[in-house]
PDB file of N, CA and C in Angstrom:
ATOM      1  N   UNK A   1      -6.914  -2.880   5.642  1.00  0.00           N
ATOM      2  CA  UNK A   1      -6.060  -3.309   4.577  1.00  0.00           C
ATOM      3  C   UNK A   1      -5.601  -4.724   4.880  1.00  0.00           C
ATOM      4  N   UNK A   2      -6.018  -5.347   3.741  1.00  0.00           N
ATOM      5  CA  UNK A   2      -5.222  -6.770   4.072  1.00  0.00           C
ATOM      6  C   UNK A   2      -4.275  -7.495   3.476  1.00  0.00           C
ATOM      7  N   UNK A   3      -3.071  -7.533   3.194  1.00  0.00           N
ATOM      8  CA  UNK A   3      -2.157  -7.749   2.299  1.00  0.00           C
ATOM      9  C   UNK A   3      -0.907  -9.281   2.066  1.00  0.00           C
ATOM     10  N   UNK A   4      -1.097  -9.684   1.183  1.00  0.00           N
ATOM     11  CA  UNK A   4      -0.717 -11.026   0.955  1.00  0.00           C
ATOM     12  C   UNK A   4       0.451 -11.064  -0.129  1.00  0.00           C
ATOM     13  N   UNK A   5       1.940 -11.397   0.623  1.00  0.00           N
ATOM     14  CA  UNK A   5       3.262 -11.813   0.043  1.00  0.00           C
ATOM     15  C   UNK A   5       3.979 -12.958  -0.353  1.00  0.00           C
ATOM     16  N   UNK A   6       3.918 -12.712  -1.971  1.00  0.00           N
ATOM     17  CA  UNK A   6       4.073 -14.208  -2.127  1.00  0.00           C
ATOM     18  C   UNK A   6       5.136 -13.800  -3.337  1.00  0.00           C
ATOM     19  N   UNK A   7       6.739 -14.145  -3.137  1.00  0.00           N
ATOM     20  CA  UNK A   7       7.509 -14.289  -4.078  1.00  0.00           C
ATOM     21  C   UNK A   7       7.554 -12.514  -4.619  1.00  0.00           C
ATOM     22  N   UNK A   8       7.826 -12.050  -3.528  1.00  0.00           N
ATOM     23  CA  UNK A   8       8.358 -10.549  -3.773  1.00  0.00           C
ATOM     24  C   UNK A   8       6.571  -9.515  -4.455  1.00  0.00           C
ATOM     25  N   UNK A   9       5.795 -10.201  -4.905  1.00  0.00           N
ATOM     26  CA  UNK A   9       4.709  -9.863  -4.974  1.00  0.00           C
ATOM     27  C   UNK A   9       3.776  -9.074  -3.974  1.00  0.00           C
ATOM     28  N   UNK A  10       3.018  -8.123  -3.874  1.00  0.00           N
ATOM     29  CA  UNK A  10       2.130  -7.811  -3.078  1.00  0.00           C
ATOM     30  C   UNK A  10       0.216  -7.908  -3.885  1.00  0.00           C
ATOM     31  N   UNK A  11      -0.067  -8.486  -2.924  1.00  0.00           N
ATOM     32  CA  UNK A  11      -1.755  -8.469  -3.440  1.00  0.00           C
ATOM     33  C   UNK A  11      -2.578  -8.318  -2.340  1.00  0.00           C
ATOM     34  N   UNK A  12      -3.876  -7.680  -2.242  1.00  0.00           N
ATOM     35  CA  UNK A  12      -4.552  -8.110  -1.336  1.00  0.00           C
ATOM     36  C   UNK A  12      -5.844  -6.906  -1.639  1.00  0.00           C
ATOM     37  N   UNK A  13      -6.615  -6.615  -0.529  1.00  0.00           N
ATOM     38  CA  UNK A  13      -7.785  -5.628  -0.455  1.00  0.00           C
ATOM     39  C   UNK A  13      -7.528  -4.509   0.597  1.00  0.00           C
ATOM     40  N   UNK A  14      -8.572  -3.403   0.601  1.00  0.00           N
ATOM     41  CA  UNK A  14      -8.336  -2.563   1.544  1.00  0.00           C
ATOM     42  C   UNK A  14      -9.871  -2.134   1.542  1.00  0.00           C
ATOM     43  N   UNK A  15     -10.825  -1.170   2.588  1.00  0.00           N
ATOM     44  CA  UNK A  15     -12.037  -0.740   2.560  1.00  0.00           C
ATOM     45  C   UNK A  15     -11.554   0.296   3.021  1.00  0.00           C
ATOM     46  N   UNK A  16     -11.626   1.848   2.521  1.00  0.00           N
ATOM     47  CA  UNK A  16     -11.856   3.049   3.019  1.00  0.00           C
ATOM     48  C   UNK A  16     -12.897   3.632   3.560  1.00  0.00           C
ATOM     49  N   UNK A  17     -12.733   3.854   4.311  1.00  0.00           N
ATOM     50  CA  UNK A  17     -13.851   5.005   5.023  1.00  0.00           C
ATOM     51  C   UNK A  17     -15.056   4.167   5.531  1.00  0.00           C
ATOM     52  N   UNK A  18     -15.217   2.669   5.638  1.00  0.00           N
ATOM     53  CA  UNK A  18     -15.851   1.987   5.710  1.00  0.00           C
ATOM     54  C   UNK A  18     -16.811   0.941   4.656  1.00  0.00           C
ATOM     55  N   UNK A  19     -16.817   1.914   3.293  1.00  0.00           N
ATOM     56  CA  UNK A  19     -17.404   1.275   2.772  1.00  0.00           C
ATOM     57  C   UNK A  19     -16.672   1.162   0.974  1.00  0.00           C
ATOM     58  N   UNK A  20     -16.162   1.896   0.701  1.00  0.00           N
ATOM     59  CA  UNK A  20     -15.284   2.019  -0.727  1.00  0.00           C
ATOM     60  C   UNK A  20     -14.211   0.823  -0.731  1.00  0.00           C
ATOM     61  N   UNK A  21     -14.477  -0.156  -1.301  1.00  0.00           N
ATOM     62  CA  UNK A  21     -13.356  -1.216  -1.901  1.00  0.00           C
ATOM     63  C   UNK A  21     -11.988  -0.947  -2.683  1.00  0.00           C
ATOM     64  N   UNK A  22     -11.149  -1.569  -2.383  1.00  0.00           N
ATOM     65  CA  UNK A  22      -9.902  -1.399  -3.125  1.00  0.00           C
ATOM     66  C   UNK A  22      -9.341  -2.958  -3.306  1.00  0.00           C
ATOM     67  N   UNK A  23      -8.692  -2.727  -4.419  1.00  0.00           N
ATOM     68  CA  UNK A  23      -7.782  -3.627  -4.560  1.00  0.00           C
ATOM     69  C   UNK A  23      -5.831  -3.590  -4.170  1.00  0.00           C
ATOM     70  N   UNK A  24      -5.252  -4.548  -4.568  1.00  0.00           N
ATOM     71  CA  UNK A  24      -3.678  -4.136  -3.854  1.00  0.00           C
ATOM     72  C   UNK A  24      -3.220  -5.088  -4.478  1.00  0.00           C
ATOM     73  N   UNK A  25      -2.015  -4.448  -5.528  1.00  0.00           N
ATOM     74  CA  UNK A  25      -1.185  -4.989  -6.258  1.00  0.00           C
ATOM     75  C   UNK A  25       0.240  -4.105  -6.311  1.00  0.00           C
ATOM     76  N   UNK A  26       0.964  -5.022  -6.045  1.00  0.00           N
ATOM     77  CA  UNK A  26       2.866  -4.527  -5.358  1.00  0.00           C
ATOM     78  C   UNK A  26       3.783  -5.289  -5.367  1.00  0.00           C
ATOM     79  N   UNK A  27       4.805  -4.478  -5.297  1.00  0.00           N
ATOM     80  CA  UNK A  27       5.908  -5.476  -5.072  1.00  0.00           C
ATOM     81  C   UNK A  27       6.928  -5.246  -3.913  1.00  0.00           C
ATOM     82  N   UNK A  28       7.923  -6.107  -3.345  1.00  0.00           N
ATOM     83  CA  UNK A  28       8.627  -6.035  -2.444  1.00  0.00           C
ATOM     84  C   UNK A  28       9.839  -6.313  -2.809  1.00  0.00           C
ATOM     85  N   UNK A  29      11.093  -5.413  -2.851  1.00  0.00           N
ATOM     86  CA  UNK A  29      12.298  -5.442  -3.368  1.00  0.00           C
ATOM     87  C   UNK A  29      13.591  -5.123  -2.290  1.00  0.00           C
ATOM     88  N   UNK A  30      13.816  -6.625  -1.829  1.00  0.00           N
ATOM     89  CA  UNK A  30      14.981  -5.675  -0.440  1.00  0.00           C
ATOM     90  C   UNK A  30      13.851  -5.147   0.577  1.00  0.00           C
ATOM     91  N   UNK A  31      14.357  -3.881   1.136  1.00  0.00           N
ATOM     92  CA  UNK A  31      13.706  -2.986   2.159  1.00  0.00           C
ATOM     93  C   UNK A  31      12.360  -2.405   1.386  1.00  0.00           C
ATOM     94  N   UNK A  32      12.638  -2.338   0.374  1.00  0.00           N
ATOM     95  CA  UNK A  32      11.194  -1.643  -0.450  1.00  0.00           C
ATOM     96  C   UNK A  32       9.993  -1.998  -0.838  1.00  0.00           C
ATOM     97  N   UNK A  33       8.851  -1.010  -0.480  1.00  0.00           N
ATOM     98  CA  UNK A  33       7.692  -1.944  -0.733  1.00  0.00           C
ATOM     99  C   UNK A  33       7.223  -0.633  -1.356  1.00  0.00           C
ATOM    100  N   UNK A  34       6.346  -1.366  -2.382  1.00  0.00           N
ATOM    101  CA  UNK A  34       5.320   0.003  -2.953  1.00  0.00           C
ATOM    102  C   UNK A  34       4.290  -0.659  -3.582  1.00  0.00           C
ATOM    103  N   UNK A  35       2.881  -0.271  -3.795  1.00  0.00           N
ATOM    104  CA  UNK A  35       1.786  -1.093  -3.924  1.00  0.00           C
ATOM    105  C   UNK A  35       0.914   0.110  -4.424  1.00  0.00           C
ATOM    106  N   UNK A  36      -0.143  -0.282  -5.410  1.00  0.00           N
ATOM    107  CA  UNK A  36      -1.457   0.456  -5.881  1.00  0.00           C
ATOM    108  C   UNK A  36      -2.731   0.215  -5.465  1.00  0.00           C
ATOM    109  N   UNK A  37      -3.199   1.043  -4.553  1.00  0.00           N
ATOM    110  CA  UNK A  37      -4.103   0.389  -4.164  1.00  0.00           C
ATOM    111  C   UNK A  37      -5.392   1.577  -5.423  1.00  0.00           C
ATOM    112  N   UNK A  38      -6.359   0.538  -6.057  1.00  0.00           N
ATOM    113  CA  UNK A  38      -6.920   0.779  -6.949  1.00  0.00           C
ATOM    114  C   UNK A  38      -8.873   0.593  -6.015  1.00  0.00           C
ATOM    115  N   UNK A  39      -9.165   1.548  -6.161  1.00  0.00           N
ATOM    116  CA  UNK A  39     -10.994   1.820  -5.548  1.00  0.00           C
ATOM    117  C   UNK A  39     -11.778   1.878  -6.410  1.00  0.00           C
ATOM    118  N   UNK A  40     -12.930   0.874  -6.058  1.00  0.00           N
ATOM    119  CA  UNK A  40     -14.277   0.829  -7.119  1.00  0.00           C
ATOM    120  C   UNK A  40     -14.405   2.311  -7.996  1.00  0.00           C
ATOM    121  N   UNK A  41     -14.345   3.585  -7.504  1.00  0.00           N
ATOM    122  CA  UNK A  41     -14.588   4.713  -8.010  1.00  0.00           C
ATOM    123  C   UNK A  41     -13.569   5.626  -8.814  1.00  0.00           C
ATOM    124  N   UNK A  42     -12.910   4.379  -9.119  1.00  0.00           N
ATOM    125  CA  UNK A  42     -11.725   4.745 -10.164  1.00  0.00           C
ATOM    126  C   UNK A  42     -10.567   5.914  -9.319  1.00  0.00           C
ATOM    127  N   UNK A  43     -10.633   6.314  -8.052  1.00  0.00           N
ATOM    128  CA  UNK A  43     -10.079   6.442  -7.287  1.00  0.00           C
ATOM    129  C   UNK A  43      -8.432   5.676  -7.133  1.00  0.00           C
ATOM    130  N   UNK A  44      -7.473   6.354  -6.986  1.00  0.00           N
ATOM    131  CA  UNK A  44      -6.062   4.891  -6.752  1.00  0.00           C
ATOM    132  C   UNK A  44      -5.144   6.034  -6.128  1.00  0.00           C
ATOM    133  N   UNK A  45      -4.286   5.231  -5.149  1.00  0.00           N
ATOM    134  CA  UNK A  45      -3.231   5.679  -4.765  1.00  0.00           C
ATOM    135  C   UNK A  45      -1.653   4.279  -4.984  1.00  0.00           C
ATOM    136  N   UNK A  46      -0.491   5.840  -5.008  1.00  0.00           N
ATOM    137  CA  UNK A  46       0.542   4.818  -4.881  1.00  0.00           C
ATOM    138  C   UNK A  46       1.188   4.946  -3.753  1.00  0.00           C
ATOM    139  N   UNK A  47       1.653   3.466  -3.060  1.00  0.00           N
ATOM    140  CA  UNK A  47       1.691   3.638  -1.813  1.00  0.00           C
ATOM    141  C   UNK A  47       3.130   3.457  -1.783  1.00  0.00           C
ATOM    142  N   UNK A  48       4.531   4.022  -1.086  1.00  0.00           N
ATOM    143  CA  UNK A  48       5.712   3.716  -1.224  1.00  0.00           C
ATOM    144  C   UNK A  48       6.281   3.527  -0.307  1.00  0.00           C
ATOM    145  N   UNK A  49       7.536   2.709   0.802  1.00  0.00           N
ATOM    146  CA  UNK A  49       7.898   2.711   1.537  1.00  0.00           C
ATOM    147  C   UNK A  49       9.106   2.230   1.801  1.00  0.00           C
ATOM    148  N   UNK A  50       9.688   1.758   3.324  1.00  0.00           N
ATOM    149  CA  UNK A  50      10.582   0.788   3.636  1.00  0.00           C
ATOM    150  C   UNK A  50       9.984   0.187   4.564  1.00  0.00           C
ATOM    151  N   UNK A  51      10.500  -1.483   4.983  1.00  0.00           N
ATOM    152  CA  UNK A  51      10.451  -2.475   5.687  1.00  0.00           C
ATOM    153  C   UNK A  51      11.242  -1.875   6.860  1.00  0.00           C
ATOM    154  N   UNK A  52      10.877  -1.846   7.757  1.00  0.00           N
ATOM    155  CA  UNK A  52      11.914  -2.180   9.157  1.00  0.00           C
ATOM    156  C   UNK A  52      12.645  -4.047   8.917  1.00  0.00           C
ATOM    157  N   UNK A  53      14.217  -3.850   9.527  1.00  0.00           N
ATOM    158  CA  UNK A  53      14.544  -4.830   9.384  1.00  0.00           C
ATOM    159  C   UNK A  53      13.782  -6.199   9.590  1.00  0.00           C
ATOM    160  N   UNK A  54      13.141  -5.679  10.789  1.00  0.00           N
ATOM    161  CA  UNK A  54      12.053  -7.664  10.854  1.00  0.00           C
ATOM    162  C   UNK A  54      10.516  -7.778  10.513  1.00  0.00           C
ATOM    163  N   UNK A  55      10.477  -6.853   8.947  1.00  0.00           N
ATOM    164  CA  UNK A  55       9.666  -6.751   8.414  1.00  0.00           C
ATOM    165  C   UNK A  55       8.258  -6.639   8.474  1.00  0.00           C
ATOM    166  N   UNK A  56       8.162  -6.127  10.267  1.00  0.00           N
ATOM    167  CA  UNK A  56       6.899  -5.683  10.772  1.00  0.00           C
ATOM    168  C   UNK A  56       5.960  -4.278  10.433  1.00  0.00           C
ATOM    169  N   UNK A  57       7.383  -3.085   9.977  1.00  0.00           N
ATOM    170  CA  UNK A  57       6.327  -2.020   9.645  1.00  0.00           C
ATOM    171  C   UNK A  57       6.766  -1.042   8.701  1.00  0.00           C
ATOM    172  N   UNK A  58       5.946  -0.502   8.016  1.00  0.00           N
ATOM    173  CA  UNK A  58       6.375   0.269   6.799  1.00  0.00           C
ATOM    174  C   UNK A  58       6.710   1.674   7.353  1.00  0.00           C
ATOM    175  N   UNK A  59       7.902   2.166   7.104  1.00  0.00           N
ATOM    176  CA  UNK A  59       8.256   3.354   7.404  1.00  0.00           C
ATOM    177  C   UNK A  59       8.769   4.222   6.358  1.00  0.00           C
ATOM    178  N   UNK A  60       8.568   5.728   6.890  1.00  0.00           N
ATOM    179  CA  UNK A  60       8.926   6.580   5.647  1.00  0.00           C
ATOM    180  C   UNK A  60       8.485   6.478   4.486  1.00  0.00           C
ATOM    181  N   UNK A  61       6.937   6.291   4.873  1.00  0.00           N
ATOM    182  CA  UNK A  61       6.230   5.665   3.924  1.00  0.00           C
ATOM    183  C   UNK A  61       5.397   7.085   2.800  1.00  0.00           C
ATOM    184  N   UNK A  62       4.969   7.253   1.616  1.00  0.00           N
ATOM    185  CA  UNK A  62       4.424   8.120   1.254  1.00  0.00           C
ATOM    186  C   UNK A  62       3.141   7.583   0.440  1.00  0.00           C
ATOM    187  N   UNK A  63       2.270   8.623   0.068  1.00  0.00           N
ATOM    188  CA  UNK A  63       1.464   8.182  -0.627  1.00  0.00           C
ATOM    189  C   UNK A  63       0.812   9.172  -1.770  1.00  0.00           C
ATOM    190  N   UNK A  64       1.056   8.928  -2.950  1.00  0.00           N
ATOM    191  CA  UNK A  64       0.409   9.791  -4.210  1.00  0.00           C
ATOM    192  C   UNK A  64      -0.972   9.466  -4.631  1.00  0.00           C
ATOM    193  N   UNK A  65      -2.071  10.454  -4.252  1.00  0.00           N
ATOM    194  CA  UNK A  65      -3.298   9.869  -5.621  1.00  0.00           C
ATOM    195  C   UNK A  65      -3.071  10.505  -6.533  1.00  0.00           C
ATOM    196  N   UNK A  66      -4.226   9.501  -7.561  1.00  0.00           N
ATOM    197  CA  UNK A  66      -4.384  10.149  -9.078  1.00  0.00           C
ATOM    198  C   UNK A  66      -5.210  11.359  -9.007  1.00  0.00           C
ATOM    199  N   UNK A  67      -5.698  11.977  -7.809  1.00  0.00           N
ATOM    200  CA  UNK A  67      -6.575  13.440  -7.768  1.00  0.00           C
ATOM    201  C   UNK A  67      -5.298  14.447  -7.073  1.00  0.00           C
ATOM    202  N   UNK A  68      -4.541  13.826  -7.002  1.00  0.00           N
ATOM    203  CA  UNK A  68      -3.199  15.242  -6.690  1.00  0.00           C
ATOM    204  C   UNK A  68      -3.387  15.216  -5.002  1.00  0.00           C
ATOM    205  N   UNK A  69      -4.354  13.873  -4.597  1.00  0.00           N
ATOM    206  CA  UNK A  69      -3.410  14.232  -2.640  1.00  0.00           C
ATOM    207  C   UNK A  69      -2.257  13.502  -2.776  1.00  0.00           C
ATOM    208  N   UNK A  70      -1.626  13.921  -1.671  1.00  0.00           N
ATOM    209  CA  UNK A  70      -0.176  13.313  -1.340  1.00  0.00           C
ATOM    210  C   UNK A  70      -0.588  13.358   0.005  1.00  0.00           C
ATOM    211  N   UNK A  71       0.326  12.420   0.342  1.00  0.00           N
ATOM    212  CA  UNK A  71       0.417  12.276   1.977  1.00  0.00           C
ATOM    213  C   UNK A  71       1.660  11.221   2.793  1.00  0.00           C
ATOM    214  N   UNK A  72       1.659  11.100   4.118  1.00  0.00           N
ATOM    215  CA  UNK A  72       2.953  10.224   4.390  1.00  0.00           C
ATOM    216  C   UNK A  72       2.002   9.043   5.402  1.00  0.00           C
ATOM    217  N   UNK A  73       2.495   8.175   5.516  1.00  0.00           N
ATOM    218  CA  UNK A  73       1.748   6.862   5.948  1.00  0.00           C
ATOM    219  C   UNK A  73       3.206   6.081   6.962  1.00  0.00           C
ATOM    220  N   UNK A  74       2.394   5.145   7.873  1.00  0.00           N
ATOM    221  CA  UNK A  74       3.130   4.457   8.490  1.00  0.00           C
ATOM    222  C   UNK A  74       2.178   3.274   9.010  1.00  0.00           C
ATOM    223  N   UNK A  75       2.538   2.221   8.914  1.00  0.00           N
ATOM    224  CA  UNK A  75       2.154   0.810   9.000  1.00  0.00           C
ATOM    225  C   UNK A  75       2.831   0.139   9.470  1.00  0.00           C
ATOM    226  N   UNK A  76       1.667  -1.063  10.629  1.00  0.00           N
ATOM    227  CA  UNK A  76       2.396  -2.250  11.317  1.00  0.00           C
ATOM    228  C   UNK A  76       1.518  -3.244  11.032  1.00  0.00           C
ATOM    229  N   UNK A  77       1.925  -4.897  11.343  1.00  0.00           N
ATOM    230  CA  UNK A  77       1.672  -5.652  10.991  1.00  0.00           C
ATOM    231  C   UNK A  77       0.611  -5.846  12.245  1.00  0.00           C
TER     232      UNK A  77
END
């Protein structure tokens, strides 16, 4: 996943499983971040979280697809 912040905005790409493309469009509000990451195969999840104060890693993070998984996520920079 590679993700690019510009003016509370989130954008960037991600590759699953090695080879499935995504895109990444989000925003960042305060502590909050949440982003869509959208896959060539019409595939998408929504990704939701918080910032640790020095904005290195996403915690308490969750994640909804449009096929009904859910799951919880955690990310560092």
């Amino acid at each position: 996943m590679n993700l690019q912040h510009n003016s509370g905005r989130i954008t960037g790409d991600a590759i699953w499983n090695g080879y499935l493309k995504g895109t990444i469009d989000g925003k960042v509000s305060g502590s909050a971040i949440e982003f869509t990451i959208s896959y060539s195969n019409g595939d998408n999840g929504f990704y939701k979280g918080s910032l640790t104060q020095n904005g290195t890693k996403i915690i308490n993070g969750t994640v909804k697809g449009n096929n009904g998984v859910t799951a919880t996520l955690k990310a560092s920079k």
